[in-house]
Protein backbone atom coordinates (compact mmCIF):
# COMPACT_ATOMS: atom_id res chain seq x y z
CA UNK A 1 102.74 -111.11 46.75
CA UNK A 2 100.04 -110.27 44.10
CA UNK A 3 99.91 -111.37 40.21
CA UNK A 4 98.98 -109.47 37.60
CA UNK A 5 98.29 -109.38 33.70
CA UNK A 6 100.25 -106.39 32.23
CA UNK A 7 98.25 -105.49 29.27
CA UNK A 8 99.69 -103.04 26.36
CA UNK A 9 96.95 -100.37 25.21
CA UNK A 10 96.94 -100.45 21.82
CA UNK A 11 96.31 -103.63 19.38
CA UNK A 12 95.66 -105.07 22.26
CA UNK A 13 92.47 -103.01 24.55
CA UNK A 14 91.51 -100.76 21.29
CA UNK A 15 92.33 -101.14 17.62
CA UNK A 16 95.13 -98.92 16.55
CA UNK A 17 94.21 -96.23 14.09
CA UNK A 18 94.99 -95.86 10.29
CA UNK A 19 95.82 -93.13 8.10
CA UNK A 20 98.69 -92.02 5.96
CA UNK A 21 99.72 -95.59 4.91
CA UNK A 22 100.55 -97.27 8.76
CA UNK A 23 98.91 -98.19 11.83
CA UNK A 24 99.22 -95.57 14.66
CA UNK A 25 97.89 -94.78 18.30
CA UNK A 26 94.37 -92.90 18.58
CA UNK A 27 95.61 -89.80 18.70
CA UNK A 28 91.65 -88.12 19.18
CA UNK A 29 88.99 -89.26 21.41
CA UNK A 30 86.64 -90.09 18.59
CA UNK A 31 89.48 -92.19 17.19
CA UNK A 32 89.52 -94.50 20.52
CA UNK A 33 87.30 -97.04 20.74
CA UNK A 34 87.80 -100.59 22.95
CA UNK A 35 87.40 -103.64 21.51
CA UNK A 36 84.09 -105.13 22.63
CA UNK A 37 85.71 -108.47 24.28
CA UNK A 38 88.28 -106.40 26.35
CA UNK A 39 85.98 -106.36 29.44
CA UNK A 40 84.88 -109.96 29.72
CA UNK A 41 87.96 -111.09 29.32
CA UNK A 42 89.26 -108.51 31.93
CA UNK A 43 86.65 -109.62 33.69
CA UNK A 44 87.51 -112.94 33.63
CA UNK A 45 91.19 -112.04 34.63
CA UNK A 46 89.95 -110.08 37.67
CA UNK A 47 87.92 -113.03 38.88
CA UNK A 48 90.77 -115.44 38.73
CA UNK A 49 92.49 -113.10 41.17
CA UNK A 50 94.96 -111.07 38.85
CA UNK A 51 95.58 -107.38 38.94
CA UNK A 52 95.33 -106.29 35.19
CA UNK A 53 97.36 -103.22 34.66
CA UNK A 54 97.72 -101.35 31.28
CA UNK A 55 101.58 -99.80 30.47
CA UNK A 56 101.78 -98.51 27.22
CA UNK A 57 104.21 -96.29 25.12
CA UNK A 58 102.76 -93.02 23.67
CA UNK A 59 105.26 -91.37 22.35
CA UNK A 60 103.19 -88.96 20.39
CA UNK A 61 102.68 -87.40 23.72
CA UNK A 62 106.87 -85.90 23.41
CA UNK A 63 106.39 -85.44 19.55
CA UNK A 64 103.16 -83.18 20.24
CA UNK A 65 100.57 -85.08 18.33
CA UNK A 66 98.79 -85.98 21.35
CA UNK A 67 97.98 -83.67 23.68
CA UNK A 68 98.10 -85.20 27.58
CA UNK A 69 94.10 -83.88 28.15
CA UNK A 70 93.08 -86.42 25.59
CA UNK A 71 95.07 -89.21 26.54
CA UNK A 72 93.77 -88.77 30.07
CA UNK A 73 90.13 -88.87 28.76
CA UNK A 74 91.21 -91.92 26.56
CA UNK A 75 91.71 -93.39 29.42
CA UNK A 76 88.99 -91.97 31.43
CA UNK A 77 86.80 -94.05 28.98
CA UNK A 78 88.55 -97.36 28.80
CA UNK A 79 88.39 -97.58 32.49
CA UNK A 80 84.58 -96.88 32.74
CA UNK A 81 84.84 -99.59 29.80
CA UNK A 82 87.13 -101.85 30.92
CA UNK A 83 87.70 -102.33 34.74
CA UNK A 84 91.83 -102.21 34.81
CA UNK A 85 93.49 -101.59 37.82
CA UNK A 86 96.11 -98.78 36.71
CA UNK A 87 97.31 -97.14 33.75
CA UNK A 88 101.08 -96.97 33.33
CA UNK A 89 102.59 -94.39 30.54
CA UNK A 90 105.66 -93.54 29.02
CA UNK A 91 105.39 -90.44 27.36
CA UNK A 92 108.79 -90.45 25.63
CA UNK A 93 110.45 -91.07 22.24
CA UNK A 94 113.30 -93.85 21.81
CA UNK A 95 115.62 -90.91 21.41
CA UNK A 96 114.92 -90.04 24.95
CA UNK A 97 116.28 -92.87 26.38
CA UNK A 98 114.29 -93.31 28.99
CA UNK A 99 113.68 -96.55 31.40
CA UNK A 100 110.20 -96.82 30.73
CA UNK A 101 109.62 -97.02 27.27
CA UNK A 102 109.09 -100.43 26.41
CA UNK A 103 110.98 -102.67 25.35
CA UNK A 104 113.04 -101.01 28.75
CA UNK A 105 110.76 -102.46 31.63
CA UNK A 106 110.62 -99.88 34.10
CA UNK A 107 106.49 -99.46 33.82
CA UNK A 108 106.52 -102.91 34.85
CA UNK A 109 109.27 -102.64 37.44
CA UNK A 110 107.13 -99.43 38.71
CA UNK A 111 103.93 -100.97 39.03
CA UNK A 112 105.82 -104.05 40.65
CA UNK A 113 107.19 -101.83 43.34
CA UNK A 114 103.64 -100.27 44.01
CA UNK A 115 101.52 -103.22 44.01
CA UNK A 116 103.82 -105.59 45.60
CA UNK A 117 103.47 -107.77 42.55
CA UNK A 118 105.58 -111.47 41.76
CA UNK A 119 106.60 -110.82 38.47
CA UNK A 120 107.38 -114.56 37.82
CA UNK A 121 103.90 -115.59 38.28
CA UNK A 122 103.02 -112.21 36.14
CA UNK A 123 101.65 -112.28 32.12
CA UNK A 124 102.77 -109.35 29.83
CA UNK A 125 99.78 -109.15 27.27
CA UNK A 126 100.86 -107.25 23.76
CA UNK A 127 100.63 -107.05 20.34
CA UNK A 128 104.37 -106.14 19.36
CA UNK A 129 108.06 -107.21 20.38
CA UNK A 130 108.67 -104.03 22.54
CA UNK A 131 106.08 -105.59 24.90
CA UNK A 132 107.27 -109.11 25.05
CA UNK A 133 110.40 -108.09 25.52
CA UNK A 134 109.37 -105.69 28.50
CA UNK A 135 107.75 -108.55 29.52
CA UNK A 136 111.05 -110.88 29.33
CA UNK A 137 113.00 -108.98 30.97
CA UNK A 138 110.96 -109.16 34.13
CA UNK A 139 110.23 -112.57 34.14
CA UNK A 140 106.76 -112.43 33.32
CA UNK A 141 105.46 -115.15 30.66
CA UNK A 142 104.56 -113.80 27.57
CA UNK A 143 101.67 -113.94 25.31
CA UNK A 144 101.86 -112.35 21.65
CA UNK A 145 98.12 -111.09 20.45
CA UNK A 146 98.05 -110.72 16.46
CA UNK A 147 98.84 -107.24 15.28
CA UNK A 148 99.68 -105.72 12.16
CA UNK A 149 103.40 -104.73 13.35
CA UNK A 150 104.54 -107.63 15.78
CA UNK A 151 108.27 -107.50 14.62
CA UNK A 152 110.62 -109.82 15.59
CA UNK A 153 108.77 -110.94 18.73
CA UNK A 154 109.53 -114.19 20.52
CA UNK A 155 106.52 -114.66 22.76
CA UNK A 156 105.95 -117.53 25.26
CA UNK A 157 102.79 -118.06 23.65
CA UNK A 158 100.66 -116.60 20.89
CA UNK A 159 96.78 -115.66 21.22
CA UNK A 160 94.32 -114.23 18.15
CA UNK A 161 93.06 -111.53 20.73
CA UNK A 162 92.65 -110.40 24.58
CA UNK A 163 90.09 -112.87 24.75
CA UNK A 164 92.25 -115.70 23.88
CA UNK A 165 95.19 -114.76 25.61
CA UNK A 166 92.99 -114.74 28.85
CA UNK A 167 91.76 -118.54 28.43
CA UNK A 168 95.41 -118.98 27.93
CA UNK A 169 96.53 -117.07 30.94
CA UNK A 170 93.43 -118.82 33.22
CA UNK A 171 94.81 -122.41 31.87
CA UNK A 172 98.47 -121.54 32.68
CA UNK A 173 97.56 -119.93 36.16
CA UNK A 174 94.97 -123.62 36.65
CA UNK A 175 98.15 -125.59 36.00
CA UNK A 176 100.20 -124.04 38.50
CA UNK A 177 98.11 -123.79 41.44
């Protein structure tokens, strides 16, 4: 069985977006831009043998804000960007009630089916409770990057960014082997 880093989208590969008083997804491809450290420490993730998979919520897809040609060239670009090995999306609102909008794991249990993945010896990578809790409820360890909207999160462990949560990830994944 394979391991992989689940990795949220926004907060956590790009900065989310501002405008009308809150912190949103890009919801236009001039708005979407990927942090510059996402693909060394990708990178680095990659080299240590893990899958990295993104699964993110984008609701704005079901509310009409975002139209699904410019998500898929979002993420056109942060794969030429950023070497992941699968996108994962939910395009639904809470109301929906749906088993793949995090916190619900089923983009995790999905991508666990397909890639024959361990989920024990997995990391779910986010900037908000919805993903550690996606993450918990698979049995993946947990790492919390800082966001503006983390909520009532209770992470395994807490990095300042993607690059820090991958020396973390590299020094847990050392201590086990």
């Amino acid at each position: 069985m394979k391991r992989a880093v689940f990795l949220d989208r926004d907060g956590v590969l790009n900065p989310l977006a501002w405008s009308g008083g809150r912190y949103h997804a890009p919801l236009t491809v001039d708005e979407f831009t990927v942090y510059p450290w996402a693909a060394s420490a990708v990178g680095q993730l990659r080299a240590a043998g893990f899958l990295c998979l993104v699964v993110t919520n984008q609701p704005e897809i079901a509310t009409g804000e975002l139209l699904p040609a410019t998500l898929d060239a979002m993420h056109r670009r942060l794969t030429a960007e950023v070497t992941v090995d699968a996108v994962y999306v939910c395009p639904h609102v809470d109301a929906d009630g749906c088993g793949c909008r995090k916190p619900a794991p089923g983009l995790l249990r999905a991508a666990a089916a397909e890639w024959n993945l361990d989920l024990a010896s997995s990391f779910m990578v986010g900037d908000r409770w919805r993903d550690v809790d996606a993450g918990r409820a698979v049995g993946c360890v947990t790492v919390l990057v800082d966001g503006p909207t983390p909520g009532a999160a209770r992470p395994h462990h807490r990095a300042r960014d993607l690059g820090e949560a991958a020396c973390t990830i590299l020094t847990l994944a050392r201590r086990a082997s």
